[in-house]
C-alpha atoms as a PDB file:
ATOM      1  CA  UNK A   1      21.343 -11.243  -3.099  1.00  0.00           C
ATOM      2  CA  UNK A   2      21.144  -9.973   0.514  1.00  0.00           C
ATOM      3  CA  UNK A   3      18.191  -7.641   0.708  1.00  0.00           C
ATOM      4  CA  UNK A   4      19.471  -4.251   2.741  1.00  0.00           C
ATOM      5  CA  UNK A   5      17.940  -2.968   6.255  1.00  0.00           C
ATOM      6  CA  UNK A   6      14.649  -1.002   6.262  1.00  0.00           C
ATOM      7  CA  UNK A   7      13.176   0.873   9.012  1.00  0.00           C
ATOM      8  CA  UNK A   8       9.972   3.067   8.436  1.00  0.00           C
ATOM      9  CA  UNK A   9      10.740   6.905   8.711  1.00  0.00           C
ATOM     10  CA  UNK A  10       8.619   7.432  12.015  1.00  0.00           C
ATOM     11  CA  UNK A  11      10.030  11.037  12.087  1.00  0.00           C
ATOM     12  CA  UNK A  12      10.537  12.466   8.521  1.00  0.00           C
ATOM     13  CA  UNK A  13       9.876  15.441   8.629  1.00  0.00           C
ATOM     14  CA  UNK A  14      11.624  16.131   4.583  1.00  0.00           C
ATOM     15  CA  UNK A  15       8.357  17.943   4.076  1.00  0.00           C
ATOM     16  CA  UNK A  16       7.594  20.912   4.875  1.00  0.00           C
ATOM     17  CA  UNK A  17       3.730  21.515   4.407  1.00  0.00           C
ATOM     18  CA  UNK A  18       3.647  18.112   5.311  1.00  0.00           C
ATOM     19  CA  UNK A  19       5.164  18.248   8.715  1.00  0.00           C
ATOM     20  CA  UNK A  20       3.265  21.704   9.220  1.00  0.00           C
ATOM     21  CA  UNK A  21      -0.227  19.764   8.247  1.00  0.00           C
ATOM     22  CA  UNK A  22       1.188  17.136  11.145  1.00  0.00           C
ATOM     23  CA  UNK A  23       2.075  19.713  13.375  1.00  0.00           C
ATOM     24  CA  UNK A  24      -1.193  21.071  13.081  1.00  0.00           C
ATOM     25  CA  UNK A  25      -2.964  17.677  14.004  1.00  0.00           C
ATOM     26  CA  UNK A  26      -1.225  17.064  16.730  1.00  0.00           C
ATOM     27  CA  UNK A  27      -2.602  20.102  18.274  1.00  0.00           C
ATOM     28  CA  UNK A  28      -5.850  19.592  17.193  1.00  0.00           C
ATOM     29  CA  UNK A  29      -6.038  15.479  18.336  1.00  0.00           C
ATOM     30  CA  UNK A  30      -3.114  14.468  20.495  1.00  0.00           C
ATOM     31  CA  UNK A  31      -4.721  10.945  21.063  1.00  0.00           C
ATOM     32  CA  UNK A  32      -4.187  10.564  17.192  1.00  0.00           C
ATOM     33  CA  UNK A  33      -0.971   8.932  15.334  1.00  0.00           C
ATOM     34  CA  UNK A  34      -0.387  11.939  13.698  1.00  0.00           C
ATOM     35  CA  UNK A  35       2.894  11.076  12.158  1.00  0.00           C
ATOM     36  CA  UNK A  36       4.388   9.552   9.006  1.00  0.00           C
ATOM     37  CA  UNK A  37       2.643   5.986   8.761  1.00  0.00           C
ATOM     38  CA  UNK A  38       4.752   2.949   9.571  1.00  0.00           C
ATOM     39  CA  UNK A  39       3.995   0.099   6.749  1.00  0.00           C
ATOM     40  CA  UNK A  40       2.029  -3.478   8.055  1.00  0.00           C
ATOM     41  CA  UNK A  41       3.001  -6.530   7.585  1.00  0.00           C
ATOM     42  CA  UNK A  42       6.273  -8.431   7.129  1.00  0.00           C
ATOM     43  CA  UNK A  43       9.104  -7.949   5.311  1.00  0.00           C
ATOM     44  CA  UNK A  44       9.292 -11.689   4.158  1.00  0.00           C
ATOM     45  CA  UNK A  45       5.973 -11.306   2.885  1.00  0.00           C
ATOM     46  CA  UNK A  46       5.862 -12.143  -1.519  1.00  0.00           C
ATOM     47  CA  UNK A  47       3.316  -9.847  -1.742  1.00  0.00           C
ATOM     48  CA  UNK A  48       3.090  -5.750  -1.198  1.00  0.00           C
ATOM     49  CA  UNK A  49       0.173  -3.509  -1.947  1.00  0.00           C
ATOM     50  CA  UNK A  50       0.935   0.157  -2.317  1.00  0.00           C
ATOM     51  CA  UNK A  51      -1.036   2.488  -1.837  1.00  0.00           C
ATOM     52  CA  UNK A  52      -1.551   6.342  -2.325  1.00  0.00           C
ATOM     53  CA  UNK A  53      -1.304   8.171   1.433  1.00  0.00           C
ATOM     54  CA  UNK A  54      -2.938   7.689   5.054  1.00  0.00           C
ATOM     55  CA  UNK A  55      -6.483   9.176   5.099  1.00  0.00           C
ATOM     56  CA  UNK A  56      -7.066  11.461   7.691  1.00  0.00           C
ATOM     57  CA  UNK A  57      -9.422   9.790   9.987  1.00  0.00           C
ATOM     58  CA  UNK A  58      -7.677   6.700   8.898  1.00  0.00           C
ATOM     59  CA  UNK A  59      -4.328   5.745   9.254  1.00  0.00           C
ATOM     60  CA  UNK A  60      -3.294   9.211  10.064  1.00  0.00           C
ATOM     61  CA  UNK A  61      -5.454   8.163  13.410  1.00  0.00           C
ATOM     62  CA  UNK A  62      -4.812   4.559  13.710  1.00  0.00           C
ATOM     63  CA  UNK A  63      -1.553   4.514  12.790  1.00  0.00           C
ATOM     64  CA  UNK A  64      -2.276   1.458  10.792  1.00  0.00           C
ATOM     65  CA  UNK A  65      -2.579   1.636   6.565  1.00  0.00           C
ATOM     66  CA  UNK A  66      -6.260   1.453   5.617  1.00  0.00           C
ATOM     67  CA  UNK A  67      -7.745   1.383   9.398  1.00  0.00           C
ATOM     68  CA  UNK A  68     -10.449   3.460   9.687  1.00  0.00           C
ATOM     69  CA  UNK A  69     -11.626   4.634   6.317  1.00  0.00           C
ATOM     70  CA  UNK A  70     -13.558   3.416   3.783  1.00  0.00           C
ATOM     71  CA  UNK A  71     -10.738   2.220   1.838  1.00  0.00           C
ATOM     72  CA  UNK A  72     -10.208  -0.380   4.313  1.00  0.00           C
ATOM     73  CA  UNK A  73     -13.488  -1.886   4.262  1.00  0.00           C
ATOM     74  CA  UNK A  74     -12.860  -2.788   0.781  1.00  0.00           C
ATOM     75  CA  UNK A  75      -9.157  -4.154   1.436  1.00  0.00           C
ATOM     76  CA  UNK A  76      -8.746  -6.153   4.606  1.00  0.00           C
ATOM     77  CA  UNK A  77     -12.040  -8.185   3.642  1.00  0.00           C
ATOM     78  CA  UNK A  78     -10.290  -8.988   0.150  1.00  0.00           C
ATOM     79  CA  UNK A  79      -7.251  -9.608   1.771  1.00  0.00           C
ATOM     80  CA  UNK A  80      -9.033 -12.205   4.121  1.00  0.00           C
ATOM     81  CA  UNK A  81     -10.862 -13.865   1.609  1.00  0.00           C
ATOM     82  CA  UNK A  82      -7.852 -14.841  -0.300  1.00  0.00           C
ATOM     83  CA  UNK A  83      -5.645 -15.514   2.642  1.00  0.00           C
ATOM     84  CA  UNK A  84      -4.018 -12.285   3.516  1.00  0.00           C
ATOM     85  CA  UNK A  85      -5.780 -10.969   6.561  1.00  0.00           C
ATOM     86  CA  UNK A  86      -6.030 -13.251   9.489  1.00  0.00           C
ATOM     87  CA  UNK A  87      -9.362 -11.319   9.976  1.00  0.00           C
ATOM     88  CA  UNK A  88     -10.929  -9.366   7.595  1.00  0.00           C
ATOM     89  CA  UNK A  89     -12.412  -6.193   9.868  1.00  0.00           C
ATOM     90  CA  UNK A  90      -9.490  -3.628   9.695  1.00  0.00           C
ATOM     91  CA  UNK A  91     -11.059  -1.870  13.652  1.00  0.00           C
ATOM     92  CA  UNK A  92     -12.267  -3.176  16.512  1.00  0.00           C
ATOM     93  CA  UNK A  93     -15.919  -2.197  18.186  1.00  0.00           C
ATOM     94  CA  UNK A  94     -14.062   0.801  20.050  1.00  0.00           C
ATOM     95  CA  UNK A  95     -12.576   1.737  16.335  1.00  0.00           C
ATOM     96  CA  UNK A  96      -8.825   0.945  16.819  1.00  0.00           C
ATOM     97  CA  UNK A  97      -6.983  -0.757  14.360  1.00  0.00           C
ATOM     98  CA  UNK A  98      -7.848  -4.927  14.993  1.00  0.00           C
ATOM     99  CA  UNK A  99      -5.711  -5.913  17.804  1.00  0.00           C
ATOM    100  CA  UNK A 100      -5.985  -9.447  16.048  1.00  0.00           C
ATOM    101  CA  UNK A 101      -4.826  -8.269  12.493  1.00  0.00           C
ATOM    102  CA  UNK A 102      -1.902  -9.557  11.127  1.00  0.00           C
ATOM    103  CA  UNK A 103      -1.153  -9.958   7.852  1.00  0.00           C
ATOM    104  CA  UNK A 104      -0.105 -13.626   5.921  1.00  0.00           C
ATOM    105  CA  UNK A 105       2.453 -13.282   3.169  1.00  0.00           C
ATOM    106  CA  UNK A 106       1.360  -9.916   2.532  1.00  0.00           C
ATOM    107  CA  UNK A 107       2.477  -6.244   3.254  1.00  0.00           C
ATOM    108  CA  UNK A 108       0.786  -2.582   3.026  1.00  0.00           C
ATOM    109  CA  UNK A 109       2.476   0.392   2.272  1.00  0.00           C
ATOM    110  CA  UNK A 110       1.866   3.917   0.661  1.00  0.00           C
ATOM    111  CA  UNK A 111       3.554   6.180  -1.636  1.00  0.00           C
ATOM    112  CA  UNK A 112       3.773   9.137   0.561  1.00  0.00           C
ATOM    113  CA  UNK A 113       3.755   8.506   4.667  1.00  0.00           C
ATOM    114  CA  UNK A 114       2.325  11.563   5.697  1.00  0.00           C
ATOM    115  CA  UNK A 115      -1.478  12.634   5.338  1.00  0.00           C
ATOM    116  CA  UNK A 116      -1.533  15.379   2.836  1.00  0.00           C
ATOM    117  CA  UNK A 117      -4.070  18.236   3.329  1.00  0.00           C
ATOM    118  CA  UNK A 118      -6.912  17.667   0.995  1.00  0.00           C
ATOM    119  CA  UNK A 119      -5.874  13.920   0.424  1.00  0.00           C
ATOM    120  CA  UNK A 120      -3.213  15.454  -2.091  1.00  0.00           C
ATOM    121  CA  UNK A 121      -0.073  15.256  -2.293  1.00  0.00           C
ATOM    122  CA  UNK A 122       2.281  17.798  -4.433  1.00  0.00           C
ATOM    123  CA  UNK A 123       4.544  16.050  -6.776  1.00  0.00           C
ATOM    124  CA  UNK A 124       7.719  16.993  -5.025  1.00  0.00           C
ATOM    125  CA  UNK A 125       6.525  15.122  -1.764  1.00  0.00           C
ATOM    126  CA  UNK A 126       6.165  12.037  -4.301  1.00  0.00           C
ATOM    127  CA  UNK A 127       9.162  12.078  -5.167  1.00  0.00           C
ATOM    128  CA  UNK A 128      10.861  12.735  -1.846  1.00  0.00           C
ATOM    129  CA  UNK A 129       8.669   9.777  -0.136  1.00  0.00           C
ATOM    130  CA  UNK A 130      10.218   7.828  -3.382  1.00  0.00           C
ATOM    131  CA  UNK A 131      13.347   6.471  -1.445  1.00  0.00           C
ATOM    132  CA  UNK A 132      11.446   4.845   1.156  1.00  0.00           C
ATOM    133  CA  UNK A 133       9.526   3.115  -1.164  1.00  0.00           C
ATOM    134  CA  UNK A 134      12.517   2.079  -3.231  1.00  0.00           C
ATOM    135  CA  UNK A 135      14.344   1.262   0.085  1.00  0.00           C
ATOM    136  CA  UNK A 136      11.543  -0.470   1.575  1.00  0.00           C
ATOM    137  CA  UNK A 137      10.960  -3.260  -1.680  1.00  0.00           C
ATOM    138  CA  UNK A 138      14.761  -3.413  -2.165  1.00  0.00           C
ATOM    139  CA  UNK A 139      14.362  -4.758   1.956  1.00  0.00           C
ATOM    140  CA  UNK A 140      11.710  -7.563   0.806  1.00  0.00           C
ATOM    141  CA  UNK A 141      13.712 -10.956  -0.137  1.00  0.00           C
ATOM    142  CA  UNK A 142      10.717 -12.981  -1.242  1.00  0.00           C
ATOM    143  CA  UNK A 143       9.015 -10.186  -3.062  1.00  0.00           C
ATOM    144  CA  UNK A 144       7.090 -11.555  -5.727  1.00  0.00           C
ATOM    145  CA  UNK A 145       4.332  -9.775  -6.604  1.00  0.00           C
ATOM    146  CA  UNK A 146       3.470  -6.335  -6.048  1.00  0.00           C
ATOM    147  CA  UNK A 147      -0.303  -4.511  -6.172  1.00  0.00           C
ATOM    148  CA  UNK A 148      -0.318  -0.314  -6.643  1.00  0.00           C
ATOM    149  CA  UNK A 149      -3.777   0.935  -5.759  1.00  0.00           C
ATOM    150  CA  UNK A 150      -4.371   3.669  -7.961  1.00  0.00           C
ATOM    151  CA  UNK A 151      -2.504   5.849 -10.877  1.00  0.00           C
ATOM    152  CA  UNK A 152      -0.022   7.439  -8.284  1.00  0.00           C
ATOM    153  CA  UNK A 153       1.265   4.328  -6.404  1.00  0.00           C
ATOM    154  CA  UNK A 154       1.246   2.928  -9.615  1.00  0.00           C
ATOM    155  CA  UNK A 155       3.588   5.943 -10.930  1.00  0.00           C
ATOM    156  CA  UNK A 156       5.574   5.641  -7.606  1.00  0.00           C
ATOM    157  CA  UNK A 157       6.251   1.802  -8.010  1.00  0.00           C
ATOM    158  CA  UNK A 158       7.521   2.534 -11.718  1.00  0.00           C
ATOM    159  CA  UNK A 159       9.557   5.680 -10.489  1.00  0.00           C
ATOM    160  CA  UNK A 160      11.483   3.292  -7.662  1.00  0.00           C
ATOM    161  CA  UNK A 161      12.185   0.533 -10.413  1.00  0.00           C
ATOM    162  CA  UNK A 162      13.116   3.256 -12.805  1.00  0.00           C
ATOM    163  CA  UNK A 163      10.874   2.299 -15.326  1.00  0.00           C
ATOM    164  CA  UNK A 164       9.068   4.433 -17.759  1.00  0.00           C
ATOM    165  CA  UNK A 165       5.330   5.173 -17.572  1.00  0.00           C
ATOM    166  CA  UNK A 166       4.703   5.009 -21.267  1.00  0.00           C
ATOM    167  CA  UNK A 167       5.714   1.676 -21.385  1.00  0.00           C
ATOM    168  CA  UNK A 168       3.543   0.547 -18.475  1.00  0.00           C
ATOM    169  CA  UNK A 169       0.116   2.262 -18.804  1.00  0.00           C
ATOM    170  CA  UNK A 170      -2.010   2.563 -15.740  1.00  0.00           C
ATOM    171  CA  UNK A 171      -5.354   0.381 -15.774  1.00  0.00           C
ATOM    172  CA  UNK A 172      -7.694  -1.848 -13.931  1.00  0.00           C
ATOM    173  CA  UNK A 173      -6.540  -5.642 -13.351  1.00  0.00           C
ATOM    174  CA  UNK A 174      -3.373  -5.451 -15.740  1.00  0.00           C
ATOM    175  CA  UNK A 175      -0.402  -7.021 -14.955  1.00  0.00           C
ATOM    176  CA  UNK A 176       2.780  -6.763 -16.118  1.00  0.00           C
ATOM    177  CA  UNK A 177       5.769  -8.893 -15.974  1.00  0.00           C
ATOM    178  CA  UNK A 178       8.567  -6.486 -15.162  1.00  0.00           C
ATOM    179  CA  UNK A 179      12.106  -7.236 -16.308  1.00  0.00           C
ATOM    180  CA  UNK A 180      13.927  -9.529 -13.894  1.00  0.00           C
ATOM    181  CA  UNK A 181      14.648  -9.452 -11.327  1.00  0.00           C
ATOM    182  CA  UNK A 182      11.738  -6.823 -10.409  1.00  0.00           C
ATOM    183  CA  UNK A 183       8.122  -8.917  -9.175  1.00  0.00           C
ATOM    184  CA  UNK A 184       5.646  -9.101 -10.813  1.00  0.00           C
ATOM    185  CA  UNK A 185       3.412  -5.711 -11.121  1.00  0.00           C
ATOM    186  CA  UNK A 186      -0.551  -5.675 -10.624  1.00  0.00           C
ATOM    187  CA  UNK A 187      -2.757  -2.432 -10.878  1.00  0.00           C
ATOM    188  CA  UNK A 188      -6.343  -1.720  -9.470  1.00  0.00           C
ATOM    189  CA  UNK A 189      -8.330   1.526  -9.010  1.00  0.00           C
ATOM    190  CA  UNK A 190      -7.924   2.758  -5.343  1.00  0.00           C
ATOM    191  CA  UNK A 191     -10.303   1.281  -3.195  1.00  0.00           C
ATOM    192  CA  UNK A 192     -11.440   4.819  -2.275  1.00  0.00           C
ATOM    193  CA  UNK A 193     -14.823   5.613  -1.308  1.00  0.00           C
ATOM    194  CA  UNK A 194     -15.184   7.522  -3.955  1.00  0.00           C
ATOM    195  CA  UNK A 195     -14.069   5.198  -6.695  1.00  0.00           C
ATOM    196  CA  UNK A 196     -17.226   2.810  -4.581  1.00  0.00           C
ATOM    197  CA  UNK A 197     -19.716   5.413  -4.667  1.00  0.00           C
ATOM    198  CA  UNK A 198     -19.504   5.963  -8.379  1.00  0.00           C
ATOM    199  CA  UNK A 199     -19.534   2.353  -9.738  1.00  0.00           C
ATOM    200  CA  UNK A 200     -15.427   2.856 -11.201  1.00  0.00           C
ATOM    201  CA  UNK A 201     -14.515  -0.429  -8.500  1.00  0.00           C
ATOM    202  CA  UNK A 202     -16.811  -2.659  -7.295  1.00  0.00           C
ATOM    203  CA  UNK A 203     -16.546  -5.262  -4.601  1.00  0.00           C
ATOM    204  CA  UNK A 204     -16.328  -8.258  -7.444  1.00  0.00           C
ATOM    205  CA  UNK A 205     -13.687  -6.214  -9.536  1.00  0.00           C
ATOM    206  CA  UNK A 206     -11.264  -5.367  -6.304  1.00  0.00           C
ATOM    207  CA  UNK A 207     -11.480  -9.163  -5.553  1.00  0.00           C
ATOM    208  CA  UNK A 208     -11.019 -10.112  -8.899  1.00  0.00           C
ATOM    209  CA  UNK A 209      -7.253  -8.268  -8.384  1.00  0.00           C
ATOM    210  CA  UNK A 210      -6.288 -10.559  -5.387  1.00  0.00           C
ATOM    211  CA  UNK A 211      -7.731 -13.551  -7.042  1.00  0.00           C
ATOM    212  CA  UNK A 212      -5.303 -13.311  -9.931  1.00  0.00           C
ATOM    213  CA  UNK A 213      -2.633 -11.738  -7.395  1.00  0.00           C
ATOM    214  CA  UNK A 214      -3.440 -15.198  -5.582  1.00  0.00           C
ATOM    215  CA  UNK A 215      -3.651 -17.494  -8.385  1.00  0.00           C
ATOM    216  CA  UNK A 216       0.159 -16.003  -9.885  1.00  0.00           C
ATOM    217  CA  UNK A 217       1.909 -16.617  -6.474  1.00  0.00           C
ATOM    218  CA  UNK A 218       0.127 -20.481  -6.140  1.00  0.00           C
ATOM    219  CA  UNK A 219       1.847 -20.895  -9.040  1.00  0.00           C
ATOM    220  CA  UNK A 220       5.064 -19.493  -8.141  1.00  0.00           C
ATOM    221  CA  UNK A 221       5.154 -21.861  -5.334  1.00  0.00           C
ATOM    222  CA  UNK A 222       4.806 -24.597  -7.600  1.00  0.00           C
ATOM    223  CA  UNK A 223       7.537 -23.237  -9.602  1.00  0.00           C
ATOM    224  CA  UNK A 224       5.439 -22.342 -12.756  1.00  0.00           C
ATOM    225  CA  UNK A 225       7.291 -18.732 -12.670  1.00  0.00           C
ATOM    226  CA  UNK A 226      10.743 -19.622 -12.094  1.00  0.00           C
ATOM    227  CA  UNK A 227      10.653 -19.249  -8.631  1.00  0.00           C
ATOM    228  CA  UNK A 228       8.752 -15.422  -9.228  1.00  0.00           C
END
């Protein structure tokens, strides 16, 4: 099946409080991205981590997912480790994203674009953000296995399949085989700093995530999935 056209909504604005929180920044910083965040990464790629929002001083500045928060310090080095990440330090020394970053077989994305204020996003702006998401995997070919980060990307992941919660409970390192022709679904804590402060994630059991992530698409290639 042909996968459809996708272009990240650089100017949404479906939002309200969310464009008025932009608005705001853009005042405030003008140097900063300040806008809905484009995803990174190809749309080839088999693999596509979701994740909740841009941070603040994060992708809402970089204009790159996971650039410039803690978050990222946890995900580009696991993503380089396992083959991901062409490096694995998501800034440079003047704290831009990495001009050498690029991403290998892999894509990042978000459940809602725009930075919320608090780091929160209302249900309704879940939901609206929903048909990018559902627009953006339906635009990935090769898409074999996907990784939520976190009980809302994992909720937003189910919504765009239009699958039911109950059946897929939220937890650390699960996976579940989704019914065909829908990838294959793997869930981790959020990488947040505060899920790293207070012991929840670790280093080891975020890597353990991409080494099974890793392991299930080596073995797609060899055709131990059905081509999955």
């Amino acid at each position: 099946m042909e996968a459809m056209r996708f272009s990240d909504p650089l100017d949404c604005a479906a939002c309200p409080r969310l464009a008025a929180h932009l608005s705001g920044l853009r005042a405030r910083d003008p140097n900063w991205h300040n806008r809905p965040v484009p995803s990174f990464g190809e749309l080839s790629a088999r693999f596509l981590i979701v994740g909740l929002a841009p941070g603040e001083r994060g992708a809402n500045r970089t204009g790159r997912p996971f650039s410039g928060d803690v978050a990222g310090e946890l995900l580009y080095p696991a993503l380089h480790r396992f083959g991901f990440a062409a490096v694995p330090a998501p800034l440079d020394d003047k704290g831009q994203a990495h001009p050498k970053q690029r991403l290998l077989d892999a894509r990042i994305s978000n459940a809602v674009r725009c930075l919320p204020p608090g780091n929160k996003p209302l249900p309704i702006e879940i939901h609206a953000c929903n048909i990018w998401l559902r627009q953006e995997i339906a635009a990935m070919p090769n898409l074999a296995a996907i990784l939520v980060l976190g009980a809302i990307a994992h909720q937003a992941v189910l919504r765009a399949f239009s699958l039911k919660r109950a059946e897929y409970p939220f937890g650390h390192a699960c996976r579940y085989n989704l019914p065909p022709p829908f990838p294959a679904l793997f869930t981790s804590y959020h990488c947040s700093g505060y899920n790293w402060r207070t012991g929840r994630l670790s280093k080891e059991s975020f890597e353990n995530v991409f080494a099974d992530v890793s392991d299930f698409l080596r073995e797609c290639s060899a055709g131990i999935h059905d081509g999955r």
